[in-house]
PDB file of N, CA and C in Angstrom:
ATOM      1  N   UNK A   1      23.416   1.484  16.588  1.00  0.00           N
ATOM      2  CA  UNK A   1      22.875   0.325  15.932  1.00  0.00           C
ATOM      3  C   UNK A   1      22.143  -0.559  16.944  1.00  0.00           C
ATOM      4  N   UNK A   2      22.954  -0.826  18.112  1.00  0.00           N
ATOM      5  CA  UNK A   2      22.084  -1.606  18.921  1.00  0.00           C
ATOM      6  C   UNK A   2      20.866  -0.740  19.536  1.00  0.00           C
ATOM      7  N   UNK A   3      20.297  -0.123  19.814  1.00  0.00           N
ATOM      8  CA  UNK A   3      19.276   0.872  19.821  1.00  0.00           C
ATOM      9  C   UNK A   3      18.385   1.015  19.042  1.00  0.00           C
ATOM     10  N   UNK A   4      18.823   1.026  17.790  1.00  0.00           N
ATOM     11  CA  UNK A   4      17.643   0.838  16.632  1.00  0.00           C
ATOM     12  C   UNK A   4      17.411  -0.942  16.336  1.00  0.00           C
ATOM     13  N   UNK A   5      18.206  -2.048  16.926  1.00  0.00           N
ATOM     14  CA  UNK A   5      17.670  -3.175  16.874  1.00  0.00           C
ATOM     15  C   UNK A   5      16.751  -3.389  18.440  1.00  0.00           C
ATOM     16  N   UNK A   6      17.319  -2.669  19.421  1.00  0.00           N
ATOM     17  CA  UNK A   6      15.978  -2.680  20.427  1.00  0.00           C
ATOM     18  C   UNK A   6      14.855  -2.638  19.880  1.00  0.00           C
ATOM     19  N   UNK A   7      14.748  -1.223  19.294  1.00  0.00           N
ATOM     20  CA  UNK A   7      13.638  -0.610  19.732  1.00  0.00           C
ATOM     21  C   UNK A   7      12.951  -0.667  18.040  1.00  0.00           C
ATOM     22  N   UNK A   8      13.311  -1.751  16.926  1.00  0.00           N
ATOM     23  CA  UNK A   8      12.966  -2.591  15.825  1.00  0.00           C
ATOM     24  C   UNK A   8      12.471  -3.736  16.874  1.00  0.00           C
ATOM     25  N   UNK A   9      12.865  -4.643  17.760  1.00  0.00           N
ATOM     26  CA  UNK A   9      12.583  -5.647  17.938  1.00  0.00           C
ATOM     27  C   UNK A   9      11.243  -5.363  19.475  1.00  0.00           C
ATOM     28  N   UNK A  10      11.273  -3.934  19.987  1.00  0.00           N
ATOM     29  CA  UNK A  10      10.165  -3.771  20.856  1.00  0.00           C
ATOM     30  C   UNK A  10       9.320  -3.251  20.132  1.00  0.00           C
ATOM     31  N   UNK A  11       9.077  -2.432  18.796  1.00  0.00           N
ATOM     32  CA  UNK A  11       7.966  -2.544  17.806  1.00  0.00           C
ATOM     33  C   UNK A  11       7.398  -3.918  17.579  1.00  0.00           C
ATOM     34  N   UNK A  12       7.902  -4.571  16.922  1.00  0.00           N
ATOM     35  CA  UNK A  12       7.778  -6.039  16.401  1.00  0.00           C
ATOM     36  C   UNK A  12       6.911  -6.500  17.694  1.00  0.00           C
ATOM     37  N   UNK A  13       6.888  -6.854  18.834  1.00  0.00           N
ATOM     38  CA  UNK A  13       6.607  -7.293  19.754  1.00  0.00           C
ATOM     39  C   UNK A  13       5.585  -6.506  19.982  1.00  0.00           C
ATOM     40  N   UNK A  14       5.401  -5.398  20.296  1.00  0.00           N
ATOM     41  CA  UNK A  14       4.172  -4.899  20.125  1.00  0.00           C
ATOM     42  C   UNK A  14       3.254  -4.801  19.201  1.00  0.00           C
ATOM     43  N   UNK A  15       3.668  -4.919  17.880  1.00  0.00           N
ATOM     44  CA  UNK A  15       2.732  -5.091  17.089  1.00  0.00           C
ATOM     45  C   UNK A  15       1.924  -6.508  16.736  1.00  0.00           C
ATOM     46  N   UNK A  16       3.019  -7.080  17.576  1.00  0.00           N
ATOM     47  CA  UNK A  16       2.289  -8.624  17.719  1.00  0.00           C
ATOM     48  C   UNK A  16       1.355  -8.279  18.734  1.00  0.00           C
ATOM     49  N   UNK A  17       1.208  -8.602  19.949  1.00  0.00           N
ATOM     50  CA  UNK A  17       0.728  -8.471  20.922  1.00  0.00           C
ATOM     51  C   UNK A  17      -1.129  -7.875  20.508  1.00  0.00           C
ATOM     52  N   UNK A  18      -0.998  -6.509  19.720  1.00  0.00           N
ATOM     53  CA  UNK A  18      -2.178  -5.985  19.396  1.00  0.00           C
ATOM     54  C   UNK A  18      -2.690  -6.867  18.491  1.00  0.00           C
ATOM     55  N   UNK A  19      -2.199  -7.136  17.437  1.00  0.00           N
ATOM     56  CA  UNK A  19      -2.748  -8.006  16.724  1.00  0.00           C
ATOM     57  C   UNK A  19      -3.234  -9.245  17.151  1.00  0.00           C
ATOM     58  N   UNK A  20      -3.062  -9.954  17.908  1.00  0.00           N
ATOM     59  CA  UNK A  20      -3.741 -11.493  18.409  1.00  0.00           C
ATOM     60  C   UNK A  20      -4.517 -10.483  19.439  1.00  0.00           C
ATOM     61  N   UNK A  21      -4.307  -9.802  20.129  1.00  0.00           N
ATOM     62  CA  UNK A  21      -5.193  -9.317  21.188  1.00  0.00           C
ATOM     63  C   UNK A  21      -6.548  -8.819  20.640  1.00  0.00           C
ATOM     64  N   UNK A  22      -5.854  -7.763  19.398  1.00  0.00           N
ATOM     65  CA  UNK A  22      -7.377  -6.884  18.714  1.00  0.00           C
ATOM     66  C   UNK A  22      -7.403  -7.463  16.938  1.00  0.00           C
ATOM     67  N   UNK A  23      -7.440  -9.139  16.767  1.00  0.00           N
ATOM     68  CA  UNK A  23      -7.677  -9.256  15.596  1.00  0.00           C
ATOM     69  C   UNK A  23      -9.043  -9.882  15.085  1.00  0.00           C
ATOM     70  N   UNK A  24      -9.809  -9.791  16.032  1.00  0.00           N
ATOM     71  CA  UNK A  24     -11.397  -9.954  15.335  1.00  0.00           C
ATOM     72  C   UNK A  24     -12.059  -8.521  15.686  1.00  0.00           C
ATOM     73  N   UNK A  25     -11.384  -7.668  15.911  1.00  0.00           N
ATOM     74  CA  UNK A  25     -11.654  -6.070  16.457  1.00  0.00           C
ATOM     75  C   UNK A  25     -11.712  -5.336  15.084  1.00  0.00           C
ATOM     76  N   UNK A  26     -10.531  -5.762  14.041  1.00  0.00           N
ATOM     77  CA  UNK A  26     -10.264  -5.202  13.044  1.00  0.00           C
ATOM     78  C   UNK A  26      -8.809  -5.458  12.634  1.00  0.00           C
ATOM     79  N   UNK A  27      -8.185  -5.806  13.549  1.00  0.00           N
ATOM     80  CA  UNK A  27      -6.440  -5.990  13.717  1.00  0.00           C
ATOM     81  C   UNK A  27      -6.614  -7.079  12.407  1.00  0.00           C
ATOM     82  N   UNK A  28      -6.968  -7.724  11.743  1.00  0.00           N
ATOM     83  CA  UNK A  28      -7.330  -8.908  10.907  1.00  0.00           C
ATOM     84  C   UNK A  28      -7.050  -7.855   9.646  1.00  0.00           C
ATOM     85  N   UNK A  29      -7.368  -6.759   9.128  1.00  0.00           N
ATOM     86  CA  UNK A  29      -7.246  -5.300   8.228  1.00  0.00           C
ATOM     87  C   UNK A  29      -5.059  -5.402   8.243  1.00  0.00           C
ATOM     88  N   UNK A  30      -5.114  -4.905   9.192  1.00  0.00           N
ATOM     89  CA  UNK A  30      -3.571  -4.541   9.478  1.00  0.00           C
ATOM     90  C   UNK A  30      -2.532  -5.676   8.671  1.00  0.00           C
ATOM     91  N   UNK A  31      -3.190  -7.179   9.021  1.00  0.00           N
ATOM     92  CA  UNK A  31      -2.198  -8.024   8.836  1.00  0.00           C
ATOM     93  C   UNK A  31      -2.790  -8.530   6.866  1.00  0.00           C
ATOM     94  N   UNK A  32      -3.215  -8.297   6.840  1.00  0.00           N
ATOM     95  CA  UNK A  32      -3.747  -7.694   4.581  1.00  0.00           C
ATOM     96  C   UNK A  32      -2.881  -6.420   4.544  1.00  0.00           C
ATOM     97  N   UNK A  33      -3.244  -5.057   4.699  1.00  0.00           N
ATOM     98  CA  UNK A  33      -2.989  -3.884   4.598  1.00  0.00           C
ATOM     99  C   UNK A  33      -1.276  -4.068   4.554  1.00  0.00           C
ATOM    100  N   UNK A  34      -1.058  -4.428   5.486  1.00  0.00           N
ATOM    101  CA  UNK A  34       0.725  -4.055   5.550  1.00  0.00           C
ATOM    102  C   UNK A  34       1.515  -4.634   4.369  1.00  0.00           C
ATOM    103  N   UNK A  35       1.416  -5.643   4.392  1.00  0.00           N
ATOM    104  CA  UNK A  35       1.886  -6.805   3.485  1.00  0.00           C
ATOM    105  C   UNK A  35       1.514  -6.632   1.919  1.00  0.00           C
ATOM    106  N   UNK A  36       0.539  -6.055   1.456  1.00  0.00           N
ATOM    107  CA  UNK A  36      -0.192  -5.715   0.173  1.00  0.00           C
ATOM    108  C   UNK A  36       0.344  -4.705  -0.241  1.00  0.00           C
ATOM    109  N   UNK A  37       0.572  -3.660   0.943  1.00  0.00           N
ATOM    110  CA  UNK A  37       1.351  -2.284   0.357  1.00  0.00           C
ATOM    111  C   UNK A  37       2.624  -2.568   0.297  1.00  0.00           C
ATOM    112  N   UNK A  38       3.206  -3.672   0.679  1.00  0.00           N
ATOM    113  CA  UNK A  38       4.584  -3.605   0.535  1.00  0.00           C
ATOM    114  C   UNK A  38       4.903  -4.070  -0.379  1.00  0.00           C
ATOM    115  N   UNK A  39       4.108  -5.114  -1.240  1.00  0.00           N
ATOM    116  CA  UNK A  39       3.953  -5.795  -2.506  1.00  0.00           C
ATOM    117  C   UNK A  39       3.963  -4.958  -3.442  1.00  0.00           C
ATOM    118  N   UNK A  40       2.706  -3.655  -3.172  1.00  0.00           N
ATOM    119  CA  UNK A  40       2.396  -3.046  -4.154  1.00  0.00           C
ATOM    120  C   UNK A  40       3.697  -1.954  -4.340  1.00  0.00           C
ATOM    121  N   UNK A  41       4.340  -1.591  -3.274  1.00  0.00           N
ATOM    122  CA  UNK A  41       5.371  -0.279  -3.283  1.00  0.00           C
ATOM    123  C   UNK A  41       7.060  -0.862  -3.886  1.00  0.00           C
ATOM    124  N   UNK A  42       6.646  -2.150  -3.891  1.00  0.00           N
ATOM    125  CA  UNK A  42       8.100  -3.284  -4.272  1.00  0.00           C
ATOM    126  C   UNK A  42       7.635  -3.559  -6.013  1.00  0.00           C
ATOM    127  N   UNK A  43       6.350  -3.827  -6.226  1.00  0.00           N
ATOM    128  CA  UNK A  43       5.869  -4.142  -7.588  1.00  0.00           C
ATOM    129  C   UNK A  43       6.398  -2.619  -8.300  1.00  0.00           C
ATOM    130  N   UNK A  44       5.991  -1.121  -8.284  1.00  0.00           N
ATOM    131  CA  UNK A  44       5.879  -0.212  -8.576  1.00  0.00           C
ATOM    132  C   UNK A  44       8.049  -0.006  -8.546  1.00  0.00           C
ATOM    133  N   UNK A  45       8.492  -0.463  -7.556  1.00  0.00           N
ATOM    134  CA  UNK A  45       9.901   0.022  -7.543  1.00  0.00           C
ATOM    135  C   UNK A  45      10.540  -0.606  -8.914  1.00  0.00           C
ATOM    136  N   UNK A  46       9.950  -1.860  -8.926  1.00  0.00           N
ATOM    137  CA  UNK A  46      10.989  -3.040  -9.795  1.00  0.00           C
ATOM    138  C   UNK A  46      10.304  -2.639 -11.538  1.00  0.00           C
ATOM    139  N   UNK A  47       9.316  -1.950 -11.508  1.00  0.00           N
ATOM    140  CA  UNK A  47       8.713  -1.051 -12.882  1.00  0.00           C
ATOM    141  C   UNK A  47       9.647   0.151 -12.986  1.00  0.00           C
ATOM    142  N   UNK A  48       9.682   0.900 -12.013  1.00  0.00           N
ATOM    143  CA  UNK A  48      10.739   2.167 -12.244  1.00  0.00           C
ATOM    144  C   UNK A  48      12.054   1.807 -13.077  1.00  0.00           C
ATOM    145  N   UNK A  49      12.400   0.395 -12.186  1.00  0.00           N
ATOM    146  CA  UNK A  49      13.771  -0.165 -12.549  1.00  0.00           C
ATOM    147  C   UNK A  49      13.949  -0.715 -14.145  1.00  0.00           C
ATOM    148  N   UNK A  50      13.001  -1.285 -14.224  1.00  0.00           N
ATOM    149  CA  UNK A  50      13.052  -1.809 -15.429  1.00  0.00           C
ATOM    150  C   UNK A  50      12.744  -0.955 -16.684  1.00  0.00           C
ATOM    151  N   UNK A  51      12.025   0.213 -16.450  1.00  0.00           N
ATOM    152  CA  UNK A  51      11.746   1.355 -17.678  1.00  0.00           C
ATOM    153  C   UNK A  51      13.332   1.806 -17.598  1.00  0.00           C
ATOM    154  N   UNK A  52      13.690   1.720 -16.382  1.00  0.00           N
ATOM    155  CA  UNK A  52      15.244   2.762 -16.573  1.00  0.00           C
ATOM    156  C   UNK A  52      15.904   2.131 -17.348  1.00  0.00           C
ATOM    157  N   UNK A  53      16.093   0.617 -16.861  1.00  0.00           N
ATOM    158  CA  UNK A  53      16.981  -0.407 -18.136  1.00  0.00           C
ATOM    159  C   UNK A  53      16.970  -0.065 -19.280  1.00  0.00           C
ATOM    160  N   UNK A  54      15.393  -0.160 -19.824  1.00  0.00           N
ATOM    161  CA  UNK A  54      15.047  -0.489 -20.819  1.00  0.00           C
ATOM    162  C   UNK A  54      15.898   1.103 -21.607  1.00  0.00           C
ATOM    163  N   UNK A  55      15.391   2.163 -20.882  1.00  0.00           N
ATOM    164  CA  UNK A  55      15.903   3.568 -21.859  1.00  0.00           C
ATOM    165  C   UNK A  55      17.132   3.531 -21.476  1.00  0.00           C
ATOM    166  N   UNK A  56      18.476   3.007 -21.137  1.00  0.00           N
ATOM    167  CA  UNK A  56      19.447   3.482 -20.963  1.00  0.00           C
ATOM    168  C   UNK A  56      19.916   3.142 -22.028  1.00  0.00           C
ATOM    169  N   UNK A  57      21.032   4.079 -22.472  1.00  0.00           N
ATOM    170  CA  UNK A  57      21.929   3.513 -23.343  1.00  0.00           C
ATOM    171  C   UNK A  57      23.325   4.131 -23.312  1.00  0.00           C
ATOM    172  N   UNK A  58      24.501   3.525 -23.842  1.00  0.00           N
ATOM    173  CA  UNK A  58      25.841   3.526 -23.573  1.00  0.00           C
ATOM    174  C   UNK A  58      26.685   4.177 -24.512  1.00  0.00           C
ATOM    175  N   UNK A  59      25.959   4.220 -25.987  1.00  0.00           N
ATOM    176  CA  UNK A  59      26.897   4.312 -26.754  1.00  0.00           C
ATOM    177  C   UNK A  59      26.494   5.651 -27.354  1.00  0.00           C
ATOM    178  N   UNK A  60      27.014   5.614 -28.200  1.00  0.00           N
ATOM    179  CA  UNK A  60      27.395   7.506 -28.990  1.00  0.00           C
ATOM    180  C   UNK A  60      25.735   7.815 -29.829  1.00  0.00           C
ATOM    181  N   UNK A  61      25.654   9.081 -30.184  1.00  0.00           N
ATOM    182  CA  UNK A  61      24.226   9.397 -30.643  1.00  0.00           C
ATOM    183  C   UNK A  61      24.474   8.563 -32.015  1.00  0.00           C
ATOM    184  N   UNK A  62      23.456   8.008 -32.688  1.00  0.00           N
ATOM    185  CA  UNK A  62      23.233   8.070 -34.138  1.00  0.00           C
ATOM    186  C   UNK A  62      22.691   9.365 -35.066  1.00  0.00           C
ATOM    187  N   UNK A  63      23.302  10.109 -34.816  1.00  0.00           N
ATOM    188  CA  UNK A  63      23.195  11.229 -35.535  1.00  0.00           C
ATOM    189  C   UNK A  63      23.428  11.758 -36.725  1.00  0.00           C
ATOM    190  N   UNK A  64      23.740  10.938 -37.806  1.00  0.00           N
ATOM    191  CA  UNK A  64      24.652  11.315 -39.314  1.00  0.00           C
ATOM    192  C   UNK A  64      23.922  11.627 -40.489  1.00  0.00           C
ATOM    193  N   UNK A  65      23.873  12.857 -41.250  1.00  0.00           N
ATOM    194  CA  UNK A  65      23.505  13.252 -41.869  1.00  0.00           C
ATOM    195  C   UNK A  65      22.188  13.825 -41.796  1.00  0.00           C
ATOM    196  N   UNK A  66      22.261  14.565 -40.617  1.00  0.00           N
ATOM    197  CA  UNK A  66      21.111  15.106 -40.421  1.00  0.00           C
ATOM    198  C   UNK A  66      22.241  16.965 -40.743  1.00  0.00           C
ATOM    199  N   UNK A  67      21.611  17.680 -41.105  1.00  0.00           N
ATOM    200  CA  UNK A  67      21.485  19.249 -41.255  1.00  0.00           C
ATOM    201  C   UNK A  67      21.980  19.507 -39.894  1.00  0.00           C
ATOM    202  N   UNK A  68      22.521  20.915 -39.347  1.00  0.00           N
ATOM    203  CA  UNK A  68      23.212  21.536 -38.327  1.00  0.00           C
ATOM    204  C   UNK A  68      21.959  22.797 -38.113  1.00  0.00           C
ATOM    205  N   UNK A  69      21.198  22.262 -36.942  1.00  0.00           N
ATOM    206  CA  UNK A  69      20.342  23.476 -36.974  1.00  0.00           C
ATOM    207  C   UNK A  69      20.228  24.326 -35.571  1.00  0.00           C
ATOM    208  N   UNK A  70      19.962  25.399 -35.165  1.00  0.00           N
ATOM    209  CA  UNK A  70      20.476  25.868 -33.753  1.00  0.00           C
ATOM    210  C   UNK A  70      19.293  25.619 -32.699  1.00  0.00           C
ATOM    211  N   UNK A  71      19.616  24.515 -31.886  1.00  0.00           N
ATOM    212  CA  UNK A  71      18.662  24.541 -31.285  1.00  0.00           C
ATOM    213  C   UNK A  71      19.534  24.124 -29.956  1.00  0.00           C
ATOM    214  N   UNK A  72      18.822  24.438 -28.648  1.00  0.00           N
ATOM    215  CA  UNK A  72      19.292  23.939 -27.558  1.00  0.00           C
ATOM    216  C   UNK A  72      18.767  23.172 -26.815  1.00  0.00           C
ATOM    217  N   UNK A  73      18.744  22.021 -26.333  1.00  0.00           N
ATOM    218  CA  UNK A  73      18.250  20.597 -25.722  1.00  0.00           C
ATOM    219  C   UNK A  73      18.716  20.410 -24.400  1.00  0.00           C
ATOM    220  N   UNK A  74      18.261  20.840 -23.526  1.00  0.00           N
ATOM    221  CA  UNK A  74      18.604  21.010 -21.814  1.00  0.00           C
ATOM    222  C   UNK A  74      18.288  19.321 -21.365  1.00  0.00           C
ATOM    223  N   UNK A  75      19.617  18.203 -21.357  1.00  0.00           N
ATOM    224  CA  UNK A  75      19.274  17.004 -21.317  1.00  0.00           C
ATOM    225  C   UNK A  75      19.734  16.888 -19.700  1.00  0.00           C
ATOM    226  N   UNK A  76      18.892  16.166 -18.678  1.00  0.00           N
ATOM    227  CA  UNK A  76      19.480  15.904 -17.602  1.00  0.00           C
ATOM    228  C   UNK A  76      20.570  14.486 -17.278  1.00  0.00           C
ATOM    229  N   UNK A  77      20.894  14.146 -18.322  1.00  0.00           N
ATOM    230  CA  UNK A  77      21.368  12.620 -18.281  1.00  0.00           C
ATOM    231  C   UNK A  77      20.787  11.781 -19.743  1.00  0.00           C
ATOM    232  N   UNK A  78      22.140  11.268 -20.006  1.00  0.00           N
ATOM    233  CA  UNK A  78      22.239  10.695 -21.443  1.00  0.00           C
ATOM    234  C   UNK A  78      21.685   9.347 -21.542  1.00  0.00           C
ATOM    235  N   UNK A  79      20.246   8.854 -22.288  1.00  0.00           N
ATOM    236  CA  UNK A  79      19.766   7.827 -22.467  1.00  0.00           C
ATOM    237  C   UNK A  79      19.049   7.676 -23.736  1.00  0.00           C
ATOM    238  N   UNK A  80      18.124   6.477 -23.501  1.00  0.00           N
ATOM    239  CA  UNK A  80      17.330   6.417 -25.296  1.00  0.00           C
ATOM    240  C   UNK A  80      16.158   7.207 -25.562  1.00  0.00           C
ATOM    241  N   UNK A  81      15.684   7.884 -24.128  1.00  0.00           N
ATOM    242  CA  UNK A  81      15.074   8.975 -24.873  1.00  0.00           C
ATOM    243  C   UNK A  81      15.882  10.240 -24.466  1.00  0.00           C
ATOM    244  N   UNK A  82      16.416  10.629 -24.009  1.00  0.00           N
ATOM    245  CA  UNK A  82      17.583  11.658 -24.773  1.00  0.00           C
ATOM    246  C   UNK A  82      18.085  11.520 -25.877  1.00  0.00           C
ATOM    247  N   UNK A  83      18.124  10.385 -26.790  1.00  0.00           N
ATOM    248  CA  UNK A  83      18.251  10.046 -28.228  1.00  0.00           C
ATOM    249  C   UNK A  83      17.138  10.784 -28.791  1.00  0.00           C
ATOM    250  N   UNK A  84      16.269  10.055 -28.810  1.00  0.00           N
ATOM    251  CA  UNK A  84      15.069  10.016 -29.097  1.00  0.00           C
ATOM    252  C   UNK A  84      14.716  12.033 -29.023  1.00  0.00           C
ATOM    253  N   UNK A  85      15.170  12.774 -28.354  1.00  0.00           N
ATOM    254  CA  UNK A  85      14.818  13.682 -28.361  1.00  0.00           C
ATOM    255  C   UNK A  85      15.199  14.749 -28.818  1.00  0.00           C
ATOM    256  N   UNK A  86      16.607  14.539 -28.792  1.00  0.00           N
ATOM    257  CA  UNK A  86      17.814  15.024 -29.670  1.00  0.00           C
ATOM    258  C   UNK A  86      17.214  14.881 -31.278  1.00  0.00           C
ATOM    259  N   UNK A  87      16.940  13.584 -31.539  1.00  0.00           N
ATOM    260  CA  UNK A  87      16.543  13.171 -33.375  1.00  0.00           C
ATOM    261  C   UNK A  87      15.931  14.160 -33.280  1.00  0.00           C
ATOM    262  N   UNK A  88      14.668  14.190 -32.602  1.00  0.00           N
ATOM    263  CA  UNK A  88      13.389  14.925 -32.964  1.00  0.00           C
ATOM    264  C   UNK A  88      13.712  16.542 -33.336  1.00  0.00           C
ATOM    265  N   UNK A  89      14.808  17.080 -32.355  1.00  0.00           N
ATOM    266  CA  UNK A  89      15.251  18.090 -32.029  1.00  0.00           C
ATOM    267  C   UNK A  89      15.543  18.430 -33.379  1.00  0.00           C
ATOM    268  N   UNK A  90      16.774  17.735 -34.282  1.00  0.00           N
ATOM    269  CA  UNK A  90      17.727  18.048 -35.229  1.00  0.00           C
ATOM    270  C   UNK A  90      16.477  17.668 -36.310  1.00  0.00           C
ATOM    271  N   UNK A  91      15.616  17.161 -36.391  1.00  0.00           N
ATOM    272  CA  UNK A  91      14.437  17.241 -37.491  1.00  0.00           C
ATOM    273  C   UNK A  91      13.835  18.442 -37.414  1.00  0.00           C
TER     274      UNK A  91
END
């Protein structure tokens, strides 16, 4: 651990250093670029998260009075569209 906070905190320091040294060079790119993708890769995570919310679900199929027909449904994990696919299935 102390090793990876070195050598986290001798990155950091170097990446300062270039940047005030080479930031009318282009280094001015780097300090947009970094920060934007991290926005954009944090915006895109907290969408994953929230579609997952949204399809999960907890409770038992609504399935009643539908016909018994033979079909097989290879589900990787039980949610609302594993509902959703199951209905379709038994239609």
């Amino acid at each position: 651990m102390l090793v990876n906070g070195v050598g986290a905190l001798t990155t950091g320091c170097t990446t300062c250093v270039v940047i005030v040294a080479k930031f009318t060079e282009g280094a001015w790119l780097t300090v947009l670029a970094i920060p934007g993708l991290v926005w954009l890769m944090s915006a895109v995570h907290h969408h994953y998260e929230r579609i997952e919310r949204e399809a999960e679900s907890q409770g038992p199929a609504h399935l009643r009075d539908i016909p018994h027909p033979i079909v097989i449904l290879p589900l990787q994990r039980w949610g609302k569209v594993s509902e959703k696919g199951l209905q379709f299935a038994y239609s």
